[in-house]
PDB file of N, CA and C in Angstrom:
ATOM      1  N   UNK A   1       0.981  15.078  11.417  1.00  0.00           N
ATOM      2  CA  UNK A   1      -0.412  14.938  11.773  1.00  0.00           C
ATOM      3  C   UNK A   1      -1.136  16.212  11.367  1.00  0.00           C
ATOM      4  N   UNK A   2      -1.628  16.541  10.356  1.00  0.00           N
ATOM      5  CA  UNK A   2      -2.380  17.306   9.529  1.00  0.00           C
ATOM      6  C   UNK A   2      -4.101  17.474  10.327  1.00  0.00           C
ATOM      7  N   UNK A   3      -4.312  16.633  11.420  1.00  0.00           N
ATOM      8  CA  UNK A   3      -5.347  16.700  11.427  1.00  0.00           C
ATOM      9  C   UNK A   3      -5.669  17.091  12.889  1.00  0.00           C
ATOM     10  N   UNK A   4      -6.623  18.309  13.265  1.00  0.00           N
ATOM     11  CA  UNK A   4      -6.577  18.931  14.677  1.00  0.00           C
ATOM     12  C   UNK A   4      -7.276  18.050  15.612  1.00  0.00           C
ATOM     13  N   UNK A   5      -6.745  17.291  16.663  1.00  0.00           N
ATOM     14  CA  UNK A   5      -7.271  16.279  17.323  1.00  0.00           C
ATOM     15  C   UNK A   5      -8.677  16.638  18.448  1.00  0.00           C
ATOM     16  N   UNK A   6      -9.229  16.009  18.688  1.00  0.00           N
ATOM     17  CA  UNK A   6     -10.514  16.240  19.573  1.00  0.00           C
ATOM     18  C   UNK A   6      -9.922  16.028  20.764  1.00  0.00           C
ATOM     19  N   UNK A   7      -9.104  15.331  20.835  1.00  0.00           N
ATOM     20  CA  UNK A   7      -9.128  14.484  22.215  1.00  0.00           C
ATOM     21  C   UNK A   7      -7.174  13.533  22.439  1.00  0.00           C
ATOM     22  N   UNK A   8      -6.513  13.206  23.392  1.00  0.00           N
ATOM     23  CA  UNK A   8      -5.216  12.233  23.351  1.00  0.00           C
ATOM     24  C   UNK A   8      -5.050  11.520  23.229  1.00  0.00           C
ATOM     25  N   UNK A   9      -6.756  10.676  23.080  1.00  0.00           N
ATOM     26  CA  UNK A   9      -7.198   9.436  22.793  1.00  0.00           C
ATOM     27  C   UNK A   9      -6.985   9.208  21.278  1.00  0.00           C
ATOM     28  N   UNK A  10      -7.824  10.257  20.769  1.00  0.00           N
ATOM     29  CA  UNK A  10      -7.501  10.475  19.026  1.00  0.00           C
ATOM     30  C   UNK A  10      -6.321  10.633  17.985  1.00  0.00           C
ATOM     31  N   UNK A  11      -5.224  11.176  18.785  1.00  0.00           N
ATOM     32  CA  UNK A  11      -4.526  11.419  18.423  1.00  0.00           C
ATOM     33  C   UNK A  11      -3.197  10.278  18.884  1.00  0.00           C
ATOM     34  N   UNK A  12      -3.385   9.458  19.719  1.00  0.00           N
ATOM     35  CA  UNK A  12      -2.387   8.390  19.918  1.00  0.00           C
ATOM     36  C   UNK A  12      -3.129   6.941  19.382  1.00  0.00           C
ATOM     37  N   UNK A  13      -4.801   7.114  18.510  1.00  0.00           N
ATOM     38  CA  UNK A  13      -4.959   6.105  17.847  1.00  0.00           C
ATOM     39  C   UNK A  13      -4.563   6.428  16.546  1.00  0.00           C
ATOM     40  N   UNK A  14      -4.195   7.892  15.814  1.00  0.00           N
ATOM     41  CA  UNK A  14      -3.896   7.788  14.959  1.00  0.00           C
ATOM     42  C   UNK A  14      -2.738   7.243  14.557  1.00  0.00           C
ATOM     43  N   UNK A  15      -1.448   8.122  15.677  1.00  0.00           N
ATOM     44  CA  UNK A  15      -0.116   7.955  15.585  1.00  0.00           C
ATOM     45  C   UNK A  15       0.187   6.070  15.799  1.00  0.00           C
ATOM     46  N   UNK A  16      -1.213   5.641  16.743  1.00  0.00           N
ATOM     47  CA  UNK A  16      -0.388   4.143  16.143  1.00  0.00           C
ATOM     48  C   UNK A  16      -0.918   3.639  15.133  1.00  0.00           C
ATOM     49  N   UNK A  17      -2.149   3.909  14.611  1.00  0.00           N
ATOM     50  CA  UNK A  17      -2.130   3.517  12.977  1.00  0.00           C
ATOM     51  C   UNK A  17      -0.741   3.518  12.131  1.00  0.00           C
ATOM     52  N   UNK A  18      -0.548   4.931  12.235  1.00  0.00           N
ATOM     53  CA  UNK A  18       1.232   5.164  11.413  1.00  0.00           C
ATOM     54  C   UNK A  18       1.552   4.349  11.225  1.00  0.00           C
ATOM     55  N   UNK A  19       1.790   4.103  12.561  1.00  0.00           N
ATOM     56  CA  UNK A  19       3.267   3.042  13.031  1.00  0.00           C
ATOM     57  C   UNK A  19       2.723   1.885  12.979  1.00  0.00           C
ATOM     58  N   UNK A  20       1.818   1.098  12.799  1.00  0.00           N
ATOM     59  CA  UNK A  20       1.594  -0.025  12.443  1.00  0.00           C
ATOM     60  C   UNK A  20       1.501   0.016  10.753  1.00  0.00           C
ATOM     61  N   UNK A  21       1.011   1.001  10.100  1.00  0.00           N
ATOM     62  CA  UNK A  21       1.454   0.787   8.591  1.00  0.00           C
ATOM     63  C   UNK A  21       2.665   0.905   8.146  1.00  0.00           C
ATOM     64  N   UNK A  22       3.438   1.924   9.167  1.00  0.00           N
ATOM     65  CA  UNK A  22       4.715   1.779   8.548  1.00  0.00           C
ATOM     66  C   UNK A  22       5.425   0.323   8.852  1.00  0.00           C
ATOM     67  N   UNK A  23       5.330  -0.341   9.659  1.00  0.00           N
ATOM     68  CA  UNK A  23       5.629  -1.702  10.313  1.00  0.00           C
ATOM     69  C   UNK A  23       5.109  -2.348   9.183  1.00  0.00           C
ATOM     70  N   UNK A  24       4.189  -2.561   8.979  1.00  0.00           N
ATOM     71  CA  UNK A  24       4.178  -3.403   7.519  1.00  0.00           C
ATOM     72  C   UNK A  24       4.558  -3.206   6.315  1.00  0.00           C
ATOM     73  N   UNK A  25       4.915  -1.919   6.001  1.00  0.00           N
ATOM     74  CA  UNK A  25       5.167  -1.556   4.997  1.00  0.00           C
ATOM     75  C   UNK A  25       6.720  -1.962   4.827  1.00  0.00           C
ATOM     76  N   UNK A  26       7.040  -1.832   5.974  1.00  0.00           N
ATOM     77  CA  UNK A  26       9.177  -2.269   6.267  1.00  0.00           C
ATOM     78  C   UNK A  26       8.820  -3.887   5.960  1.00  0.00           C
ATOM     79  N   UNK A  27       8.000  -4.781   6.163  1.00  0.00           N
ATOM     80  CA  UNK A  27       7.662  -6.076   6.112  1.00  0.00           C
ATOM     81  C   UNK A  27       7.785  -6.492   5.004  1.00  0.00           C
ATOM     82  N   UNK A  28       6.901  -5.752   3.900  1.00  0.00           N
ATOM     83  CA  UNK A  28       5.964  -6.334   2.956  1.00  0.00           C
ATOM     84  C   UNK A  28       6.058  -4.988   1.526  1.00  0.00           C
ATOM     85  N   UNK A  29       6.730  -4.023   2.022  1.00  0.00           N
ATOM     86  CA  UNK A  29       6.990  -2.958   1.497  1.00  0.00           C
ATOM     87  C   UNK A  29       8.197  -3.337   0.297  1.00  0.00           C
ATOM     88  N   UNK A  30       8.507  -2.332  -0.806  1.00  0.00           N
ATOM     89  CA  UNK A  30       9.372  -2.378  -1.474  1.00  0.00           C
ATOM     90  C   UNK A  30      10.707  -1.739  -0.879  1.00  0.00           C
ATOM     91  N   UNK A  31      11.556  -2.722  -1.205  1.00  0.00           N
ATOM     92  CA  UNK A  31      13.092  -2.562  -0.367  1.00  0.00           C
ATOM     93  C   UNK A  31      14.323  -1.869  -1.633  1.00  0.00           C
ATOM     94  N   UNK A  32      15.113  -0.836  -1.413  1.00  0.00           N
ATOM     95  CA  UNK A  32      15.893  -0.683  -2.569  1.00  0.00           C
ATOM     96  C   UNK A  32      17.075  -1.720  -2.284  1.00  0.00           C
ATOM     97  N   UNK A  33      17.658  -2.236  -2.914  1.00  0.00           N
ATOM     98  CA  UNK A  33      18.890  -3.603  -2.971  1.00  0.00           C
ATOM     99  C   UNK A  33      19.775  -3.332  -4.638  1.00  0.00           C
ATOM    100  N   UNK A  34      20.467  -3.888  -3.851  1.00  0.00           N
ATOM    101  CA  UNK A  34      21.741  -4.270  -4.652  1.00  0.00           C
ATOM    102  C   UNK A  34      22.177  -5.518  -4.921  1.00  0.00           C
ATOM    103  N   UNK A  35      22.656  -6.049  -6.074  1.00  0.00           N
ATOM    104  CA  UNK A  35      23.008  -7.550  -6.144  1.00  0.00           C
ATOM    105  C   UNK A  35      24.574  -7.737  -5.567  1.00  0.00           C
ATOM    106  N   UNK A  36      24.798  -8.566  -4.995  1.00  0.00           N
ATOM    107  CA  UNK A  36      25.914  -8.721  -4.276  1.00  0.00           C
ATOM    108  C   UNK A  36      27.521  -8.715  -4.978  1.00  0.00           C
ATOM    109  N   UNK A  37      27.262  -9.286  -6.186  1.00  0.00           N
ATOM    110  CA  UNK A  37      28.615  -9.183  -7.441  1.00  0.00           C
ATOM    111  C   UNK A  37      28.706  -7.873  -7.321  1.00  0.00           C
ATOM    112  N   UNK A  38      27.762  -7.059  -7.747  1.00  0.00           N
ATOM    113  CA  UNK A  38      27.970  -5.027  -7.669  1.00  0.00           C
ATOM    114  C   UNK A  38      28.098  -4.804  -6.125  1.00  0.00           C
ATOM    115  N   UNK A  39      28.378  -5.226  -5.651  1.00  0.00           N
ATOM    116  CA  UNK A  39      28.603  -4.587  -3.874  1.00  0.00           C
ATOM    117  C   UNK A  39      30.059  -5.085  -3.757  1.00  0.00           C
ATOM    118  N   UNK A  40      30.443  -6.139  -4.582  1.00  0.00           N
ATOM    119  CA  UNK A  40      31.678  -7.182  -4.028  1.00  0.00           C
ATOM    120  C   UNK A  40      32.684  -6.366  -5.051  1.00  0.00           C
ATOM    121  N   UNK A  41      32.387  -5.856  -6.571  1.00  0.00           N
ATOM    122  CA  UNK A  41      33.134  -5.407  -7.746  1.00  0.00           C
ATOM    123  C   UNK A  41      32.943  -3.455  -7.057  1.00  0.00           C
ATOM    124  N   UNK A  42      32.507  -3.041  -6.495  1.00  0.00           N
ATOM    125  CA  UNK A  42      32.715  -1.734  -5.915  1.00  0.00           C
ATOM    126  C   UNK A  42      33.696  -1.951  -4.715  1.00  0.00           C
ATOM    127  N   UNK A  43      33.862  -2.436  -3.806  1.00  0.00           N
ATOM    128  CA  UNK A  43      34.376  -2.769  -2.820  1.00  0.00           C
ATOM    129  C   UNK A  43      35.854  -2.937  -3.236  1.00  0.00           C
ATOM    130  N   UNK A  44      35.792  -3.790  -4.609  1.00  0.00           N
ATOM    131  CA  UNK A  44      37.293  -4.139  -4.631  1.00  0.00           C
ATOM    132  C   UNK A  44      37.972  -3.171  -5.370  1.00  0.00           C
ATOM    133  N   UNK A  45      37.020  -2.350  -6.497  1.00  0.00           N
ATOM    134  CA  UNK A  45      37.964  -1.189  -6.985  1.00  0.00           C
ATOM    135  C   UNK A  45      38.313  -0.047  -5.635  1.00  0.00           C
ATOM    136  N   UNK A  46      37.397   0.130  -4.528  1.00  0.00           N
ATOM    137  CA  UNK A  46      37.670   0.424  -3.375  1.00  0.00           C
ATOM    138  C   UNK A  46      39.146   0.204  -3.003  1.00  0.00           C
ATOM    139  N   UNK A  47      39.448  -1.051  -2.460  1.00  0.00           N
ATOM    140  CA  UNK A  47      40.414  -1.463  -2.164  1.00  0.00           C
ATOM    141  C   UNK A  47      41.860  -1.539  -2.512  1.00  0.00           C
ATOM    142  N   UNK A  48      41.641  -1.705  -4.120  1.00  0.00           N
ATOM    143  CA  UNK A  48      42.728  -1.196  -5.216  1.00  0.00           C
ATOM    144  C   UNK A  48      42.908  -0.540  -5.321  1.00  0.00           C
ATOM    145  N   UNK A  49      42.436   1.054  -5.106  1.00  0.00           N
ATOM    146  CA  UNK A  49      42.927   2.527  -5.051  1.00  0.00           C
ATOM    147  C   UNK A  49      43.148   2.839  -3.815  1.00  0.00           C
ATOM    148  N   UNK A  50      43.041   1.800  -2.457  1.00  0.00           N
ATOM    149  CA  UNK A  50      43.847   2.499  -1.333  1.00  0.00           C
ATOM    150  C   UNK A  50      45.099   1.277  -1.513  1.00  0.00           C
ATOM    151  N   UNK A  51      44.961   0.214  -1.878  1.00  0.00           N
ATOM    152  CA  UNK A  51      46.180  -0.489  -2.095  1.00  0.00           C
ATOM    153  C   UNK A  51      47.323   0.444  -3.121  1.00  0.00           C
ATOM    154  N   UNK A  52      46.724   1.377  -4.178  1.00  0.00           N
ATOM    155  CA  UNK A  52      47.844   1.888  -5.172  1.00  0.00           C
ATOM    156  C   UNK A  52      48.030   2.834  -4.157  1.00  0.00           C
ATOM    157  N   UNK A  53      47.477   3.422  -3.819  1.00  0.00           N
ATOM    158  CA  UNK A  53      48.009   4.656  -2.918  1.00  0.00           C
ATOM    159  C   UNK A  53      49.301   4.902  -2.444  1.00  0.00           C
ATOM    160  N   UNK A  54      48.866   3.707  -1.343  1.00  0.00           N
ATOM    161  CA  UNK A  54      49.608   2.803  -0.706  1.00  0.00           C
ATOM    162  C   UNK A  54      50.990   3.128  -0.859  1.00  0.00           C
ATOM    163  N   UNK A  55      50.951   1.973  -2.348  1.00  0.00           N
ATOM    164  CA  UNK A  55      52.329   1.822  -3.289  1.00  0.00           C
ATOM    165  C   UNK A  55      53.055   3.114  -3.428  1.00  0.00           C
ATOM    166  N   UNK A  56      51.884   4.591  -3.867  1.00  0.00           N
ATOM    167  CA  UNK A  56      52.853   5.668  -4.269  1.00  0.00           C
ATOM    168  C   UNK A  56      53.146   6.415  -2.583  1.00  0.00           C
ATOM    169  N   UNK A  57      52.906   5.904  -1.527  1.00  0.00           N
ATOM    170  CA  UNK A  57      53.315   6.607  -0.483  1.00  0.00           C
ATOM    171  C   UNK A  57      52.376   7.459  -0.061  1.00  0.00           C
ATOM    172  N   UNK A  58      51.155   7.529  -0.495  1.00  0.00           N
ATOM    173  CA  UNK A  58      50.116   8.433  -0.114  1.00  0.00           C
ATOM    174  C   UNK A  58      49.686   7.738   0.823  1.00  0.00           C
ATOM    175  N   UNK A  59      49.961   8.010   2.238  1.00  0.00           N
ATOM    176  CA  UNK A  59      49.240   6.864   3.539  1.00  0.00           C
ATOM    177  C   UNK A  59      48.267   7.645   3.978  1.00  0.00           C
ATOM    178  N   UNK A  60      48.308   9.149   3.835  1.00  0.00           N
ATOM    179  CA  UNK A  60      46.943   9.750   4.569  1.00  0.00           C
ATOM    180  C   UNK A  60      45.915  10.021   3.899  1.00  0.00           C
ATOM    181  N   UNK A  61      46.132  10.285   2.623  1.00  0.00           N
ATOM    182  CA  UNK A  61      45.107   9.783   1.997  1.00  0.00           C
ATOM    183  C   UNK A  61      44.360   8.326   1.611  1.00  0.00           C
ATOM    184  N   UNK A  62      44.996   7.313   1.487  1.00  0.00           N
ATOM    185  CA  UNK A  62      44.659   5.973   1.762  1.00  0.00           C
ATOM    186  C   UNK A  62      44.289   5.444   3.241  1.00  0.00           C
ATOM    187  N   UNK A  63      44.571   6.412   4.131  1.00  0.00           N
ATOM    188  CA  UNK A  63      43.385   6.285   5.184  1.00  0.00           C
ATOM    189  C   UNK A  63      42.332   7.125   5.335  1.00  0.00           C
ATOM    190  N   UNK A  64      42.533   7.887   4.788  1.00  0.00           N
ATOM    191  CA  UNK A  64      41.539   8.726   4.663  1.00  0.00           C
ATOM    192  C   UNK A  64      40.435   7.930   4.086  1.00  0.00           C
ATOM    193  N   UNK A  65      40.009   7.785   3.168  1.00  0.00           N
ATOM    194  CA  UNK A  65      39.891   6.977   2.301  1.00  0.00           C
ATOM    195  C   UNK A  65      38.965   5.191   2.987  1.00  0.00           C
ATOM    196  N   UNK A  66      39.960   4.352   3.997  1.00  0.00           N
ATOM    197  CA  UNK A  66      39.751   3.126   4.915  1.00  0.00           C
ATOM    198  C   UNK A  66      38.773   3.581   5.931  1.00  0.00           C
ATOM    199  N   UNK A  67      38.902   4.962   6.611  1.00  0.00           N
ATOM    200  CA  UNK A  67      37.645   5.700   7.046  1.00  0.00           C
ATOM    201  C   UNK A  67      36.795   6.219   6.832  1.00  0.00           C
ATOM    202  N   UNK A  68      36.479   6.030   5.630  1.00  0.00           N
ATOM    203  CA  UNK A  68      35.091   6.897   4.647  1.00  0.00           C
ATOM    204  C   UNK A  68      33.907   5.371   4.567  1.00  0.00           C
ATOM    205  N   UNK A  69      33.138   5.940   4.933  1.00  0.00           N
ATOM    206  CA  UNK A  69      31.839   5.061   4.954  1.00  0.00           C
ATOM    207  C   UNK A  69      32.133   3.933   3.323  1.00  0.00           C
ATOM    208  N   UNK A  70      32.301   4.899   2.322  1.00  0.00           N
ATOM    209  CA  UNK A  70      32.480   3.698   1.328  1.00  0.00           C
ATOM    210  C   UNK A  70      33.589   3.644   0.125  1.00  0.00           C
ATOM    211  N   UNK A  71      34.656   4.199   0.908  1.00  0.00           N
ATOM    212  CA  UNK A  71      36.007   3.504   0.651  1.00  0.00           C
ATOM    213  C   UNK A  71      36.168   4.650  -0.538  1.00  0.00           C
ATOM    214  N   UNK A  72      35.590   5.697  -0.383  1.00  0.00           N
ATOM    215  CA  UNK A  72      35.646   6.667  -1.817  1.00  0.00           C
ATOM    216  C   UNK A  72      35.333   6.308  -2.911  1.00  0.00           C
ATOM    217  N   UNK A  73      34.491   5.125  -3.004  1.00  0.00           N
ATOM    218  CA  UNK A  73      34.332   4.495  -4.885  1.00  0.00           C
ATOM    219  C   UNK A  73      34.055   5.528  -4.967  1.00  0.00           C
ATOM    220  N   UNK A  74      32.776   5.956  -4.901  1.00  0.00           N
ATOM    221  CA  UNK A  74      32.042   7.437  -5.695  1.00  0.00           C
ATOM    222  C   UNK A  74      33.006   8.239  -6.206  1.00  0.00           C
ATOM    223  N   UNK A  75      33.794   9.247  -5.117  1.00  0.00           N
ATOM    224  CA  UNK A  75      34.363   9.798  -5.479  1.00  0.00           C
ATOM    225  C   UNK A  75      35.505   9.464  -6.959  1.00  0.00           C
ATOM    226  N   UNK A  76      36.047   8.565  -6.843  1.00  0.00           N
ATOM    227  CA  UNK A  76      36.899   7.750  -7.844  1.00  0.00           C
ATOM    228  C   UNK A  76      35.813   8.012  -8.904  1.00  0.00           C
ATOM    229  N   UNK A  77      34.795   7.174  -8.937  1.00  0.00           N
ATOM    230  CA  UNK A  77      34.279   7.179 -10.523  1.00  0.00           C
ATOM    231  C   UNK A  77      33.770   8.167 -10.529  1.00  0.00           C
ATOM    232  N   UNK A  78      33.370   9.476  -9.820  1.00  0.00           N
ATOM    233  CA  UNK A  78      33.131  10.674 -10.237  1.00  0.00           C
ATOM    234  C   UNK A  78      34.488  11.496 -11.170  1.00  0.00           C
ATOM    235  N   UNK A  79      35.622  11.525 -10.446  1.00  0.00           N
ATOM    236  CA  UNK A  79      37.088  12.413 -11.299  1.00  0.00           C
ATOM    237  C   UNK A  79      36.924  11.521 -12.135  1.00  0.00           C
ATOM    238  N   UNK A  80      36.854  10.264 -12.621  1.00  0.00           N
ATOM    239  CA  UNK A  80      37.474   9.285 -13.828  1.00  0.00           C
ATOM    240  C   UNK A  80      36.387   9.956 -14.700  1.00  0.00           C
ATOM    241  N   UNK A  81      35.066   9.772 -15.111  1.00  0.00           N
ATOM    242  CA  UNK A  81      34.243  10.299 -15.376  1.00  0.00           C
ATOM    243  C   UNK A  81      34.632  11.588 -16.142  1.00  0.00           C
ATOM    244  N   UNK A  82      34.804  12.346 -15.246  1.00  0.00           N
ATOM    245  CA  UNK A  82      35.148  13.962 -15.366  1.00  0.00           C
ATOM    246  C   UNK A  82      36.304  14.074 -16.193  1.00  0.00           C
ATOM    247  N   UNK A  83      37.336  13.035 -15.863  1.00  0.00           N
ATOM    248  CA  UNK A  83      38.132  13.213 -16.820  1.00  0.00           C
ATOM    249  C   UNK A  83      38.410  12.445 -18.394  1.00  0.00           C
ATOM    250  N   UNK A  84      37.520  11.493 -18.778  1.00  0.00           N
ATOM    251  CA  UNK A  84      36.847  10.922 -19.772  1.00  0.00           C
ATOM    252  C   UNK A  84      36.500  11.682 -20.486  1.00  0.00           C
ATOM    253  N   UNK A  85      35.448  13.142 -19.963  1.00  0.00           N
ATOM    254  CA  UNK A  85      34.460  13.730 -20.871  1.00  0.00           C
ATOM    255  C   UNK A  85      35.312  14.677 -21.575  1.00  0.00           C
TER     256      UNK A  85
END
């Protein structure tokens, strides 16, 4: 709020302006998304590098890994990447 209020009246009609534009804006606003094939084809190379893990006996890192918000893809195609170049 950039702007020095007169009054508590003024300043809680602004703050609900906000919040009623931001309320529409979450409505009617532009949303960032993903198509679901790219959510379903990340997920499963996900899954396949704690499944190989697995295989070579690495269990704490392959949970490590089952507890990470997103299964380490990133990380994965970041070293592959790195080691490509």
């Amino acid at each position: 709020m950039s702007v020095l209020h007169k009054s508590e009246i003024a300043r809680f009609r602004e703050q609900q302006a906000l919040e009623e534009e931001a309320m529409r804006l979450a409505f009617s606003g532009f949303a960032i998304t993903a198509r679901h094939d790219f959510i379903a084809a990340r997920m499963q190379r996900g899954g396949e590098r704690i499944l190989q893990l697995i295989a070579e006996g690495k269990h704490e890192e392959a949970q490590v890994l089952m507890n990470s918000e997103n299964w380490g893809v990133e990380e994965a195609v970041e070293k592959k990447s790195e080691s490509d170049a």
